[in-house]
PDB file of N, CA and C in Angstrom:
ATOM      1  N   UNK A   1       0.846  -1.175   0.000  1.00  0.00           N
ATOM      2  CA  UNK A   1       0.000   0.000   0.000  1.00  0.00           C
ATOM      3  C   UNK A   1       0.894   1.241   0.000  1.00  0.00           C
ATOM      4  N   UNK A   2       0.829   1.765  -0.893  1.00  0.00           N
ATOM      5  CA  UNK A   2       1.583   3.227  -1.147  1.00  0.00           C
ATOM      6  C   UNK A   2       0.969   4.829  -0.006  1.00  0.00           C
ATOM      7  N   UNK A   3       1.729   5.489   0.071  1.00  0.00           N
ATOM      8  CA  UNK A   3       1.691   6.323   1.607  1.00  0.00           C
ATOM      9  C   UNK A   3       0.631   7.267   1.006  1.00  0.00           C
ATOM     10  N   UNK A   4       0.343   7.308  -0.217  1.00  0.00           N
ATOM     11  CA  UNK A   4      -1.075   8.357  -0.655  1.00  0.00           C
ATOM     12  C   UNK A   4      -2.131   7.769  -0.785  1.00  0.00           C
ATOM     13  N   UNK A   5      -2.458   6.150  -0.741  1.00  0.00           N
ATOM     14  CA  UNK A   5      -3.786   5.349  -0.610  1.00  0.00           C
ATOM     15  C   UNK A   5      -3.737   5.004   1.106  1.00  0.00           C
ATOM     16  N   UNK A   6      -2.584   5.097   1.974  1.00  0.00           N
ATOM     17  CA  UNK A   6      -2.422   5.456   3.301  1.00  0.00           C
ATOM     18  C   UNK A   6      -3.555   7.143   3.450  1.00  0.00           C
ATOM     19  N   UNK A   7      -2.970   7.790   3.347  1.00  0.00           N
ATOM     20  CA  UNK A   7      -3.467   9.133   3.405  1.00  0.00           C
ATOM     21  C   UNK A   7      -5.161   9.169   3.265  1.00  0.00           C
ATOM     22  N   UNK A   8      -5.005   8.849   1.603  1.00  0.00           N
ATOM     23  CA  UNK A   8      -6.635   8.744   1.381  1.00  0.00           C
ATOM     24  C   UNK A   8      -7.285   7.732   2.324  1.00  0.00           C
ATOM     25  N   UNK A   9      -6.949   6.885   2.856  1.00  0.00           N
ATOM     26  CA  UNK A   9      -8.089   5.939   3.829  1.00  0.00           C
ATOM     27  C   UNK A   9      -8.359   6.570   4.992  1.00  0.00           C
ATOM     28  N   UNK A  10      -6.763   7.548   5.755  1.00  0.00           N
ATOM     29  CA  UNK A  10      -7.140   8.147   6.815  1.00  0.00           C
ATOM     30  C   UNK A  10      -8.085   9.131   6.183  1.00  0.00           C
ATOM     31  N   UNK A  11      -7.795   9.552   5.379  1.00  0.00           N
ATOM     32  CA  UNK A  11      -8.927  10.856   5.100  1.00  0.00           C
ATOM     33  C   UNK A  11     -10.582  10.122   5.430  1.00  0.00           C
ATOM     34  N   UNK A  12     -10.641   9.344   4.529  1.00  0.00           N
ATOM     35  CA  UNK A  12     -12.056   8.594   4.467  1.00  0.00           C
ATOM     36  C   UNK A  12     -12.724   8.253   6.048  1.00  0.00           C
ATOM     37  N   UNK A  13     -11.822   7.857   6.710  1.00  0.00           N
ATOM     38  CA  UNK A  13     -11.890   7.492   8.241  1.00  0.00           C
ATOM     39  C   UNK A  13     -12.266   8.633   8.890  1.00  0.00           C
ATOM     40  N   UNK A  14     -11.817  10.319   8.866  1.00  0.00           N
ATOM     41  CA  UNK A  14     -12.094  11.561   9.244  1.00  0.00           C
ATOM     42  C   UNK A  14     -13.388  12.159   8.721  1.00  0.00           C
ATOM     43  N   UNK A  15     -14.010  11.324   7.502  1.00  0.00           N
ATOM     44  CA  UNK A  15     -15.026  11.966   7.158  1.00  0.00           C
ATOM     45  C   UNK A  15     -16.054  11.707   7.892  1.00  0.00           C
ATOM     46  N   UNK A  16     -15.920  10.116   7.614  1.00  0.00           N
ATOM     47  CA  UNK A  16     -17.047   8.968   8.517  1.00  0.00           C
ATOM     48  C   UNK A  16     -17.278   9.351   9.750  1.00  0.00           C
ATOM     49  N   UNK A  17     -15.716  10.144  10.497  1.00  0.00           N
ATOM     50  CA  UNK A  17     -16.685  10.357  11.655  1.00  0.00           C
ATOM     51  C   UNK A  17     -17.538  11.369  11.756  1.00  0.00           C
ATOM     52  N   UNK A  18     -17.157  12.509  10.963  1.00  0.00           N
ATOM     53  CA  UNK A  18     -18.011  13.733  10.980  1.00  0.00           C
ATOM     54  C   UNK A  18     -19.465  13.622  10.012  1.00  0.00           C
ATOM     55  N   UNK A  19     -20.050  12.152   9.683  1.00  0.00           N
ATOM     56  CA  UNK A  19     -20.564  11.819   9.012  1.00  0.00           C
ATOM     57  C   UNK A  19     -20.467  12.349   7.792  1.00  0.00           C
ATOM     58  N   UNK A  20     -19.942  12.262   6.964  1.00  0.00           N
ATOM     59  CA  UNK A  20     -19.432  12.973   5.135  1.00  0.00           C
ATOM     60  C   UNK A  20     -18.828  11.639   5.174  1.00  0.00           C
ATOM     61  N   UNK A  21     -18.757  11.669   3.639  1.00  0.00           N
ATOM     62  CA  UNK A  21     -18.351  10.778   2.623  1.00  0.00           C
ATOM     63  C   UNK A  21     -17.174  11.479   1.883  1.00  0.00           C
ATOM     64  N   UNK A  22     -16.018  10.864   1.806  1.00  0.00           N
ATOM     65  CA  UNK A  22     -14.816  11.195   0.764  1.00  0.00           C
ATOM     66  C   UNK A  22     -15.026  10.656  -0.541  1.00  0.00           C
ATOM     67  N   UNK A  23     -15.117  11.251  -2.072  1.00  0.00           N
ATOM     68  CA  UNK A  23     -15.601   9.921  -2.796  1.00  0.00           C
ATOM     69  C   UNK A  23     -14.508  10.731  -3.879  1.00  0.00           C
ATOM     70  N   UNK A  24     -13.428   9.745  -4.444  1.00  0.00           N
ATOM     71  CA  UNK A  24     -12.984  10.091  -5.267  1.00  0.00           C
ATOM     72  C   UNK A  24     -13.431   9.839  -6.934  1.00  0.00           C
ATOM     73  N   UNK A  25     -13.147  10.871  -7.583  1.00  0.00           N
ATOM     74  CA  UNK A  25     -13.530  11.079  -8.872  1.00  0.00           C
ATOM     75  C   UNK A  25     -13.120   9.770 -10.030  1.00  0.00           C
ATOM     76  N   UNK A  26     -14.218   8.889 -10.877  1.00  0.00           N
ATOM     77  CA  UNK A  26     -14.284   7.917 -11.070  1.00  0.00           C
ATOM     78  C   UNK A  26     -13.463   7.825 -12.661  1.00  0.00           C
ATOM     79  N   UNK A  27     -13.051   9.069 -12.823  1.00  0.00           N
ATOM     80  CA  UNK A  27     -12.563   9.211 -14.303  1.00  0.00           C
ATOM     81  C   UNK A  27     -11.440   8.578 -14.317  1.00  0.00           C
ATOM     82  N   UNK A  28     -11.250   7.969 -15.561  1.00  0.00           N
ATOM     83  CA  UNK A  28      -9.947   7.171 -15.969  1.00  0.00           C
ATOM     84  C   UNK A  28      -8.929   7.528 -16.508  1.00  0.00           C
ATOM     85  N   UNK A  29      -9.196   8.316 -17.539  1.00  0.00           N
ATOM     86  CA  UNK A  29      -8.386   9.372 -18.550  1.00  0.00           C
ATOM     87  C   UNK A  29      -7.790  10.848 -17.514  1.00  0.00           C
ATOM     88  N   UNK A  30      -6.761   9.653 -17.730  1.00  0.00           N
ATOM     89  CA  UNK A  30      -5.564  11.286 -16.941  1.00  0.00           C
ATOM     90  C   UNK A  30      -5.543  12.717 -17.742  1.00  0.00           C
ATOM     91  N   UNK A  31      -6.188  12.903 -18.507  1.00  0.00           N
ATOM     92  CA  UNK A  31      -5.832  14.047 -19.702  1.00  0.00           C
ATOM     93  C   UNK A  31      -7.107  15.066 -19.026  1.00  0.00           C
ATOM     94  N   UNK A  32      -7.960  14.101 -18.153  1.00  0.00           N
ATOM     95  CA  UNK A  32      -9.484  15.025 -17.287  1.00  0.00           C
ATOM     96  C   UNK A  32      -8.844  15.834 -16.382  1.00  0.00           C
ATOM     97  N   UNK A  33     -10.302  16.951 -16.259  1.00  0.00           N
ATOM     98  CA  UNK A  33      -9.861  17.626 -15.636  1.00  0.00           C
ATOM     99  C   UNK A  33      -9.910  17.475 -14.093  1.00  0.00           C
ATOM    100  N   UNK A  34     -11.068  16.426 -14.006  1.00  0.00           N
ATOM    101  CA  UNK A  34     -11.410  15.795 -12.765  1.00  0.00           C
ATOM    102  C   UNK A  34     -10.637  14.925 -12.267  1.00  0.00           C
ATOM    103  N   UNK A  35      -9.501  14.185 -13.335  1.00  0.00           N
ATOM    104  CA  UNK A  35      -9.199  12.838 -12.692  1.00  0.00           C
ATOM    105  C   UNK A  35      -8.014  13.226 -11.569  1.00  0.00           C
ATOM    106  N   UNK A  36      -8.558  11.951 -10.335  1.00  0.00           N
ATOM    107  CA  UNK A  36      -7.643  11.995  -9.193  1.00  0.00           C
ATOM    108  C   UNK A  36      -8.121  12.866  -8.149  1.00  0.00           C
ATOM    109  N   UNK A  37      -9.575  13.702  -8.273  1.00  0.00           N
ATOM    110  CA  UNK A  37      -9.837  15.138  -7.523  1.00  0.00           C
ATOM    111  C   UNK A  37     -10.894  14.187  -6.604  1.00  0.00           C
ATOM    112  N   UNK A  38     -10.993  15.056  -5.908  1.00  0.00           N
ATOM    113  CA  UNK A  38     -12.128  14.194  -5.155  1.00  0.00           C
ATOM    114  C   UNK A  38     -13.549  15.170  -4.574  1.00  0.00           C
ATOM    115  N   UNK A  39     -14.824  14.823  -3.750  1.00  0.00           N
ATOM    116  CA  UNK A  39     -15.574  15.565  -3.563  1.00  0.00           C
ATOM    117  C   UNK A  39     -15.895  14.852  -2.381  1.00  0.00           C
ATOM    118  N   UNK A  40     -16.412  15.847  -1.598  1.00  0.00           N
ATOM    119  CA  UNK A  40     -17.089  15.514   0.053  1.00  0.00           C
ATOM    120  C   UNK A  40     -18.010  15.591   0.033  1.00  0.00           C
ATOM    121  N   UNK A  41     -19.101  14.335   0.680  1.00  0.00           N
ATOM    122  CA  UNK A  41     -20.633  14.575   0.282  1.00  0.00           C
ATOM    123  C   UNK A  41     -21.328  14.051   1.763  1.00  0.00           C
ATOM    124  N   UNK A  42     -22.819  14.687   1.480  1.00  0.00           N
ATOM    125  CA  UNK A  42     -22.985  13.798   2.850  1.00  0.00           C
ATOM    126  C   UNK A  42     -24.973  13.513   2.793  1.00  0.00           C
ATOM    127  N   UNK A  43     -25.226  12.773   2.525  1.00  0.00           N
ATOM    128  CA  UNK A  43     -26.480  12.291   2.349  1.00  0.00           C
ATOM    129  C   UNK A  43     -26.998  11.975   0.741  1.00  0.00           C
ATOM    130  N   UNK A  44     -25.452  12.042   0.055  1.00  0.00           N
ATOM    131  CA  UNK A  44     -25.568  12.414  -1.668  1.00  0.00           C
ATOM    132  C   UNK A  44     -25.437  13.762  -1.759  1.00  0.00           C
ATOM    133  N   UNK A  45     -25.108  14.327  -1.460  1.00  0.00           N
ATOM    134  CA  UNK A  45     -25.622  15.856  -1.675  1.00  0.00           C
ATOM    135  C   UNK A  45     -24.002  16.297  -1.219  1.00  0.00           C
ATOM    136  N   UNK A  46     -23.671  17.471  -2.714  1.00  0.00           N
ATOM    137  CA  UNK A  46     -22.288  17.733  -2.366  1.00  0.00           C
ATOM    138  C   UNK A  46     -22.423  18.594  -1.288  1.00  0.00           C
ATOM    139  N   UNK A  47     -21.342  18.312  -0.561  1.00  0.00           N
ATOM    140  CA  UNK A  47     -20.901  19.557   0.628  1.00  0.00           C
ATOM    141  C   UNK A  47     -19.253  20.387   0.109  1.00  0.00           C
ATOM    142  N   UNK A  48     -18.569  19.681  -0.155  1.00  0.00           N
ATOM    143  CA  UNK A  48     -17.308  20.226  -0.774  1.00  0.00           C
ATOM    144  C   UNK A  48     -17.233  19.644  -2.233  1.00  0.00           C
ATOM    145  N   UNK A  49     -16.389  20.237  -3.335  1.00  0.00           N
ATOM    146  CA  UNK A  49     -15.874  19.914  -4.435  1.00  0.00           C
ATOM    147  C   UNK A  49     -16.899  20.172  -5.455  1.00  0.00           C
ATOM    148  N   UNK A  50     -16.906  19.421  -6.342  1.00  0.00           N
ATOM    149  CA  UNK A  50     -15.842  18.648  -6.782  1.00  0.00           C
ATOM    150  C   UNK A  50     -14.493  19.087  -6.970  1.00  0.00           C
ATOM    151  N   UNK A  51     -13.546  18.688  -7.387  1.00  0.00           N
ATOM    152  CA  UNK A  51     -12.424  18.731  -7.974  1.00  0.00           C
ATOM    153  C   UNK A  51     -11.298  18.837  -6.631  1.00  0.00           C
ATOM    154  N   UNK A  52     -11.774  18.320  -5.706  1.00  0.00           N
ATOM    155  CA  UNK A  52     -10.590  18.856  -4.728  1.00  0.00           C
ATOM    156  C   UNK A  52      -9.805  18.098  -4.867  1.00  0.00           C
ATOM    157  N   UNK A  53      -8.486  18.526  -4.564  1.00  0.00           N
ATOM    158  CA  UNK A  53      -7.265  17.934  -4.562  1.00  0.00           C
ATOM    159  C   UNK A  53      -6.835  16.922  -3.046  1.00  0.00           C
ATOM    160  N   UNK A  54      -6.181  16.181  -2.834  1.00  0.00           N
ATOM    161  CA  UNK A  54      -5.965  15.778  -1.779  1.00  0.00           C
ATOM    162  C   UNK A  54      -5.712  16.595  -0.284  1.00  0.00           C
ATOM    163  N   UNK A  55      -4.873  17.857  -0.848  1.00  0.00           N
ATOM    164  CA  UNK A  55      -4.439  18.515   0.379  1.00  0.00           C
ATOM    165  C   UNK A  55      -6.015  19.609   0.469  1.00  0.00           C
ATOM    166  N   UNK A  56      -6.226  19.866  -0.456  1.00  0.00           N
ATOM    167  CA  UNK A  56      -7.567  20.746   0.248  1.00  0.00           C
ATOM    168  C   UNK A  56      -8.721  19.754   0.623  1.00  0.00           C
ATOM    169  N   UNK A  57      -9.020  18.457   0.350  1.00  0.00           N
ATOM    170  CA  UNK A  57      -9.845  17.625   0.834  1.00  0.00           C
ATOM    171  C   UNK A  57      -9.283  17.556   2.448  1.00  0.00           C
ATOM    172  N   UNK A  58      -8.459  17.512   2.862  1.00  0.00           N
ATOM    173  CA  UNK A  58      -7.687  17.362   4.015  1.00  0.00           C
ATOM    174  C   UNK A  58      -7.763  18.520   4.916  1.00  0.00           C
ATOM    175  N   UNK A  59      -7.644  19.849   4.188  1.00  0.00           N
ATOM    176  CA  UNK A  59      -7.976  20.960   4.758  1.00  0.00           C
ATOM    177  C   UNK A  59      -9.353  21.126   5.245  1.00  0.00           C
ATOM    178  N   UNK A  60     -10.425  20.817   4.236  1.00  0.00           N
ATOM    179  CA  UNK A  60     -11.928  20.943   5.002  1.00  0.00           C
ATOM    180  C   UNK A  60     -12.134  20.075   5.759  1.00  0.00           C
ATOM    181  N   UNK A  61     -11.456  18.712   6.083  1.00  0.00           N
ATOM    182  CA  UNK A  61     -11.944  18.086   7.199  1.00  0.00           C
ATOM    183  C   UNK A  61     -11.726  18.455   7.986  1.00  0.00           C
ATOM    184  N   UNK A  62      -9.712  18.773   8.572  1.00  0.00           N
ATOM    185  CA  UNK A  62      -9.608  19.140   9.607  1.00  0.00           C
ATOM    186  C   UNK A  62     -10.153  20.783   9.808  1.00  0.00           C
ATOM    187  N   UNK A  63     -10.209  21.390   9.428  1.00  0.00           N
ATOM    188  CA  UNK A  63     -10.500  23.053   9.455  1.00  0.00           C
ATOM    189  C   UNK A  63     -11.853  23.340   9.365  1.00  0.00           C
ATOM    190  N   UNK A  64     -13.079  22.587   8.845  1.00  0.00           N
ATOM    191  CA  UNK A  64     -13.939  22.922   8.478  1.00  0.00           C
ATOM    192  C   UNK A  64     -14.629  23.968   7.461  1.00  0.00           C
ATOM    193  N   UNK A  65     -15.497  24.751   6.881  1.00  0.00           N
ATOM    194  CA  UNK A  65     -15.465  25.163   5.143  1.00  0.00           C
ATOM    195  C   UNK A  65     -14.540  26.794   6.067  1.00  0.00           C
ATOM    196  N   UNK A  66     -14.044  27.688   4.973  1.00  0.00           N
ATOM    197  CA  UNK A  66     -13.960  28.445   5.140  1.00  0.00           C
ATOM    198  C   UNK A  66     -14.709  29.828   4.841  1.00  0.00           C
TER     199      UNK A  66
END
């Protein structure tokens, strides 16, 4: 397991508790503008993103929106 699918699980683990969902972007084609970004959701319904990057997905958990 590589230290950025480390990262992303703790992330996922920080959402769950604040009840949100981490859901990363399902695109395949690296050439997107989405691919690799992720969005925070919580009942289906976006709360953050799309397109966030790892370190700002990380920022709204711990920090909350700004």
């Amino acid at each position: 397991m590589t230290a950025e699918q480390v990262r992303e699980n703790r992330l996922r683990r920080m959402a769950e508790r604040q009840g949100l969902q981490l859901v990363k972007s399902r695109r395949r084609d690296p050439r997107a503008l989405d691919f690799g970004t992720f969005t925070i959701t919580r009942g289906g319904a976006t709360v953050a993103g799309p397109g966030l990057s790892v370190d700002q997905a990380e920022d709204y958990l711990t920090n909350g929106p700004h």
